[in-house]
Protein backbone atom coordinates (compact mmCIF):
# COMPACT_ATOMS: atom_id res chain seq x y z
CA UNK A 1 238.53 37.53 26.85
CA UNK A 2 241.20 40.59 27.72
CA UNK A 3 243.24 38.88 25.11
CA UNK A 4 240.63 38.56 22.02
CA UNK A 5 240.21 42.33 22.70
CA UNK A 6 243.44 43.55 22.36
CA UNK A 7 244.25 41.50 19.35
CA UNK A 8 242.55 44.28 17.32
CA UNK A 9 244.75 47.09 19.37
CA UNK A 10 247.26 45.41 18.62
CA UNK A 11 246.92 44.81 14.58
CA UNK A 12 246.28 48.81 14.37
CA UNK A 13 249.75 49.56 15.84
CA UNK A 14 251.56 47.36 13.86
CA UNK A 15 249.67 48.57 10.63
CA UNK A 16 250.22 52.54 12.06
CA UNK A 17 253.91 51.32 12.01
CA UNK A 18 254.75 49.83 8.66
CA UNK A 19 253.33 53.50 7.32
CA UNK A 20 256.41 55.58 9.07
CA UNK A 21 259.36 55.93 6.97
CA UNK A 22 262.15 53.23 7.26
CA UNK A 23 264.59 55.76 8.44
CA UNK A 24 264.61 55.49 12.00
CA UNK A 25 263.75 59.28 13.14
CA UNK A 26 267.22 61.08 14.78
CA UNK A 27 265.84 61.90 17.98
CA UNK A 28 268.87 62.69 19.93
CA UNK A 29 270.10 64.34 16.93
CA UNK A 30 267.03 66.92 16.94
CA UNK A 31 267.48 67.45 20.54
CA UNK A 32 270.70 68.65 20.41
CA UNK A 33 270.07 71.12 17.60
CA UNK A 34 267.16 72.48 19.44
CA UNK A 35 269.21 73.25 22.46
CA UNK A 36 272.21 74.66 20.19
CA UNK A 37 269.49 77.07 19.16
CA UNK A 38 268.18 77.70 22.24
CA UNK A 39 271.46 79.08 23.61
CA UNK A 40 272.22 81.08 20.11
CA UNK A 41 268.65 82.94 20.38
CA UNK A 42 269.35 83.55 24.52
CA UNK A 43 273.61 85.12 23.71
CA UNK A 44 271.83 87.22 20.59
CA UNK A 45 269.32 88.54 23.52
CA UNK A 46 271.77 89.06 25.49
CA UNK A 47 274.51 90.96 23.25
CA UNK A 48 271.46 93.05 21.91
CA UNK A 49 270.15 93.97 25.82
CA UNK A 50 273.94 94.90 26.74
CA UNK A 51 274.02 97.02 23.36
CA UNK A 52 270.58 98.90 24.05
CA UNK A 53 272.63 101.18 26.69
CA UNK A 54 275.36 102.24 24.16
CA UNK A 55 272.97 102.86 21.30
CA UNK A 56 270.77 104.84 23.82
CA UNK A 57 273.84 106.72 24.76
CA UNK A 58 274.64 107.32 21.81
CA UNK A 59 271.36 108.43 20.54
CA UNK A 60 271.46 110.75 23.38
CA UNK A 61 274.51 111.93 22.83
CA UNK A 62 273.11 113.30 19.39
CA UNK A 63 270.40 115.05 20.78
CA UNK A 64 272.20 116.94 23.76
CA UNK A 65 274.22 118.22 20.24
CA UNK A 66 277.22 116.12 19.69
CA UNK A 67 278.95 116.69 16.87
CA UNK A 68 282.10 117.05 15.57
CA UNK A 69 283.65 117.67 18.73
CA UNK A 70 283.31 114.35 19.85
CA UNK A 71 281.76 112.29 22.72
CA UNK A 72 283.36 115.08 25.53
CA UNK A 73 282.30 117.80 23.83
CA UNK A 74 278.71 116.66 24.48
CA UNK A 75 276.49 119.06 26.23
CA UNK A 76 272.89 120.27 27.32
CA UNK A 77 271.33 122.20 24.41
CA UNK A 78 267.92 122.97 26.70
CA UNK A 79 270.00 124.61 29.42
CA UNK A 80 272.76 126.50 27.55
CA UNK A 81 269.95 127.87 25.64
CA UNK A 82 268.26 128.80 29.31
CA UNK A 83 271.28 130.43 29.83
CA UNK A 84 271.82 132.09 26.00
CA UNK A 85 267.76 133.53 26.40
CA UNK A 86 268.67 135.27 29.95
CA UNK A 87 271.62 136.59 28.04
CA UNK A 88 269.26 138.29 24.85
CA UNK A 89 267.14 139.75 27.76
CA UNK A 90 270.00 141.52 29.06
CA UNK A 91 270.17 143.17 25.80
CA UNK A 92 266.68 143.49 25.42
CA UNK A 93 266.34 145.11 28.58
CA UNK A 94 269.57 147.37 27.29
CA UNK A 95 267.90 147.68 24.18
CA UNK A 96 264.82 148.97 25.94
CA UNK A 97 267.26 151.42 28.10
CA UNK A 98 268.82 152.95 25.15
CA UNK A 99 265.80 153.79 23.46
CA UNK A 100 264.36 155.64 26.04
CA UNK A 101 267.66 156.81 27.33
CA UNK A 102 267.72 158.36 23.52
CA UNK A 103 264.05 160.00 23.56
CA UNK A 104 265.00 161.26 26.78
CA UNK A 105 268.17 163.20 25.60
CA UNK A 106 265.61 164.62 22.40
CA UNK A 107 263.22 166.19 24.50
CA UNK A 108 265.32 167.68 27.54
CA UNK A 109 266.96 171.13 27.32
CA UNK A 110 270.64 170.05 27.23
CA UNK A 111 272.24 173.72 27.24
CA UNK A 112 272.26 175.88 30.19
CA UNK A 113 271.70 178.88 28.04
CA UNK A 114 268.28 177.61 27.59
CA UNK A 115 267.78 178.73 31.39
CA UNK A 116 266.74 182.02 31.62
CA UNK A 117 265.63 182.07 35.74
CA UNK A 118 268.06 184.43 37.34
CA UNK A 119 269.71 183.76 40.72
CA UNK A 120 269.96 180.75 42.82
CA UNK A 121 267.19 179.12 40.61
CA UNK A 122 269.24 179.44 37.38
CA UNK A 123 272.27 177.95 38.84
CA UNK A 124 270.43 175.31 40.55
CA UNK A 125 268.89 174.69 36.89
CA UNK A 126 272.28 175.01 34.88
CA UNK A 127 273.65 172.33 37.38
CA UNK A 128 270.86 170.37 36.57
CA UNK A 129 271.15 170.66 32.75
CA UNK A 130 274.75 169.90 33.16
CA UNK A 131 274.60 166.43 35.47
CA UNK A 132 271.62 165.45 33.07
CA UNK A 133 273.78 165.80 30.25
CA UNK A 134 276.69 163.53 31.58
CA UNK A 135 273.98 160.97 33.23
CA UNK A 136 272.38 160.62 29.96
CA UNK A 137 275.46 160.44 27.91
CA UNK A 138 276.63 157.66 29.95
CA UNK A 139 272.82 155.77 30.12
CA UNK A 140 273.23 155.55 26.18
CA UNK A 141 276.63 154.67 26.35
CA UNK A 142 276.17 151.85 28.68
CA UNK A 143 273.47 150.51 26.97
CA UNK A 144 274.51 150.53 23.64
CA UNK A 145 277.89 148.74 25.27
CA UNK A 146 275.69 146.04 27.14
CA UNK A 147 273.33 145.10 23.69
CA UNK A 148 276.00 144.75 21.45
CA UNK A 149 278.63 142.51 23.28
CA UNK A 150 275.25 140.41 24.66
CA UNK A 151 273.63 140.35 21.21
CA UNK A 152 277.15 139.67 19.31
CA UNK A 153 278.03 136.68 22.27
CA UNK A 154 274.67 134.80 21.87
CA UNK A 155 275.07 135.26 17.89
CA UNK A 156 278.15 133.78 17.59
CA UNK A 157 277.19 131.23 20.32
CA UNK A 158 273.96 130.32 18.20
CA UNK A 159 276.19 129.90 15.34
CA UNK A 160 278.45 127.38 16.80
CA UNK A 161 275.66 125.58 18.25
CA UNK A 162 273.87 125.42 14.57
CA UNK A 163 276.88 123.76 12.80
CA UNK A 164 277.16 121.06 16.20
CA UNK A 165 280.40 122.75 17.36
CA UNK A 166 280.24 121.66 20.58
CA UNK A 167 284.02 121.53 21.77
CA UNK A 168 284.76 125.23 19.60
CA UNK A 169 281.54 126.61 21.56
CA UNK A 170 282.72 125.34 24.97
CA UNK A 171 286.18 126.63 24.49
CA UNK A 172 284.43 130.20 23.32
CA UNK A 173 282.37 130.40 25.90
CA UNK A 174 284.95 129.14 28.89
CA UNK A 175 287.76 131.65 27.75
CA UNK A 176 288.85 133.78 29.72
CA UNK A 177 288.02 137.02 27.32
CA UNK A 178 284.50 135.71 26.64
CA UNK A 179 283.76 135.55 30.38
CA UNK A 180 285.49 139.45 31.10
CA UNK A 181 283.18 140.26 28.73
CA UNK A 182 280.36 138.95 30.26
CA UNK A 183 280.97 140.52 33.16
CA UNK A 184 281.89 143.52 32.07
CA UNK A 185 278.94 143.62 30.02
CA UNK A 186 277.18 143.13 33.10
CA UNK A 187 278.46 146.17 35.20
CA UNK A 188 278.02 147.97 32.41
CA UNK A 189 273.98 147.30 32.55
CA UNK A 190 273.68 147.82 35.83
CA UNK A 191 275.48 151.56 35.22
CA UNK A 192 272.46 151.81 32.57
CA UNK A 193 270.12 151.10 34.69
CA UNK A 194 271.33 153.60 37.73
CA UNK A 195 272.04 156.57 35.07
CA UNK A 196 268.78 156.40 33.53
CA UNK A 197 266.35 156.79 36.95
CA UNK A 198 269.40 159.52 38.06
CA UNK A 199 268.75 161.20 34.41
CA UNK A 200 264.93 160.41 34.20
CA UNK A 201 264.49 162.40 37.84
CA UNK A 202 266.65 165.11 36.54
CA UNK A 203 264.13 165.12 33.42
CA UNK A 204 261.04 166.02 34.99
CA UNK A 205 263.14 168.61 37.51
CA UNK A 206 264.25 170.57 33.99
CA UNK A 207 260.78 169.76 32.41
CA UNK A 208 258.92 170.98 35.71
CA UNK A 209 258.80 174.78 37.11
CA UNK A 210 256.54 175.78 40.74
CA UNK A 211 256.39 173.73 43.41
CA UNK A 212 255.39 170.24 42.28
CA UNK A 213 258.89 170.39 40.22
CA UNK A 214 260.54 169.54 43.71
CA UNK A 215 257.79 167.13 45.15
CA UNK A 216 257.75 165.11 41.74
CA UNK A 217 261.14 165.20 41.59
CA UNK A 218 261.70 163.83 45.23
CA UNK A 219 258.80 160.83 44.63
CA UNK A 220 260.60 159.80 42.15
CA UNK A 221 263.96 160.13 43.45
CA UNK A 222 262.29 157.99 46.55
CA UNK A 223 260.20 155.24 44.45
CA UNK A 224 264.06 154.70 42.57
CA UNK A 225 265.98 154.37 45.82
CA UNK A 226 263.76 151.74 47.41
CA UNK A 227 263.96 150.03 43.64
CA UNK A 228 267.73 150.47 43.61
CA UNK A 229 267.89 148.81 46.75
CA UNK A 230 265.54 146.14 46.25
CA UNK A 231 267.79 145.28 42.63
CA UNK A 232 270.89 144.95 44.71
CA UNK A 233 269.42 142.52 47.20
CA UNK A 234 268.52 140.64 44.17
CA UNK A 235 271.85 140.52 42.87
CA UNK A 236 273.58 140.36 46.20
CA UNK A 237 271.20 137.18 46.49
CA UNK A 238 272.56 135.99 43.32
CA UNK A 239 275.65 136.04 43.57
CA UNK A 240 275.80 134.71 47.27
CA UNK A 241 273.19 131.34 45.75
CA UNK A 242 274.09 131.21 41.44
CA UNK A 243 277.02 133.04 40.41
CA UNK A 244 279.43 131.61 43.23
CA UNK A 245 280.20 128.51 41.22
């Protein structure tokens, strides 16, 4: 009975078979082309995942602002332009300076002839006129000295940044003349800084007459101390923590 059953079975499979194609079908053959692309698809992977790092370098490399200068030459455009923006307040802050420094010097008597008190008064007054004049001289001086070599620095430091200069910047801003500017730039704002309270308490002394001349003149003379000293504990600070390296 199991045997009269599968007869039919049996007929379908050989009819199923004489359909196929007489060429026997290259199994092995197929195999071993599957595999050979297996293992091309898995080294491309692999060459492209041991690429990604390079291309991401380099793509970095681009946006930190290499250029022309070459891999080395490389650097951070977000911090040196930190460091070019504290620069340009310098010379604002110089900028600021002069300008008052300037309005100052317009509308205090600068010639001791214009003192007409007799006595001890006038010659306290004439020396007063006279260290206001050299103070204020030396405020506008200093300032005007501080904005331009900041100003000109960070121009000129913009400029080599714009055209991807990179080494040419870092050899411009590492030299040794660029950097005794800096610094002497920055001596010369803090001299701006001191001569200008000095002259601005001299001010309101010549502009003043009475009594309140001198106790003006001394709470001002006091609220500039305590900021003198607080600015050098600043840059005492500083220079111990930043400016060491």
């Amino acid at each position: 009975g199991n045997m009269m059953l599968n007869l039919p079975s049996r007929a379908i499979c050989k009819a199923g078979m004489s359909l196929l194609p007489s060429v026997p079908f290259p199994i092995p053959h197929a195999a071993s082309r599957l595999a050979q692309g297996v293992t091309q698809d898995m080294s491309l992977a692999a060459a492209t995942t041991s690429a990604f790092p390079l291309a991401k370098e380099a793509v970095l490399s681009i946006a930190r602002g290499g250029g022309g200068g070459g891999p080395d030459a490389a650097i951070d455009l977000t911090r040196i332009g930190m460091r070019l923006n504290a620069m340009s307040s310098y010379a604002l802050i110089s900028s600021l300076m002069l300008g008052s420094g300037l309005y100052l010097f317009a509308i205090t008597p600068l010639k001791t002839s214009d003192v007409a008190a007799p006595g001890r008064e006038g010659k306290l007054q004439r020396a007063a006129v006279s260290a206001f004049t050299v103070l204020i001289a030396a405020c506008i001086a200093t300032s005007l000295h501080t904005a331009i070599i900041f100003n000109v620095m960070a121009l000129y430091a913009n400029t080599a940044l714009g055209q991807a200069l990179d080494a040419e910047f870092l050899k411009f801003w590492e030299s040794g003349v660029a950097t005794a500017l800096r610094k002497n730039a920055f001596f010369s704002f803090v001299a701006a800084i001191q001569t200008f309270k000095l002259s601005f308490a001299l001010s309101i002394f010549l502009k003043s007459d009475g009594t309140h001349r001198w106790v003006a003149t001394i709470v001002a003379l006091g609220i500039m101390l305590a900021s003198s000293i607080a600015f050098w504990q600043m840059v005492g600070i500083a220079s111990l923590h930043i400016f060491k390296h």
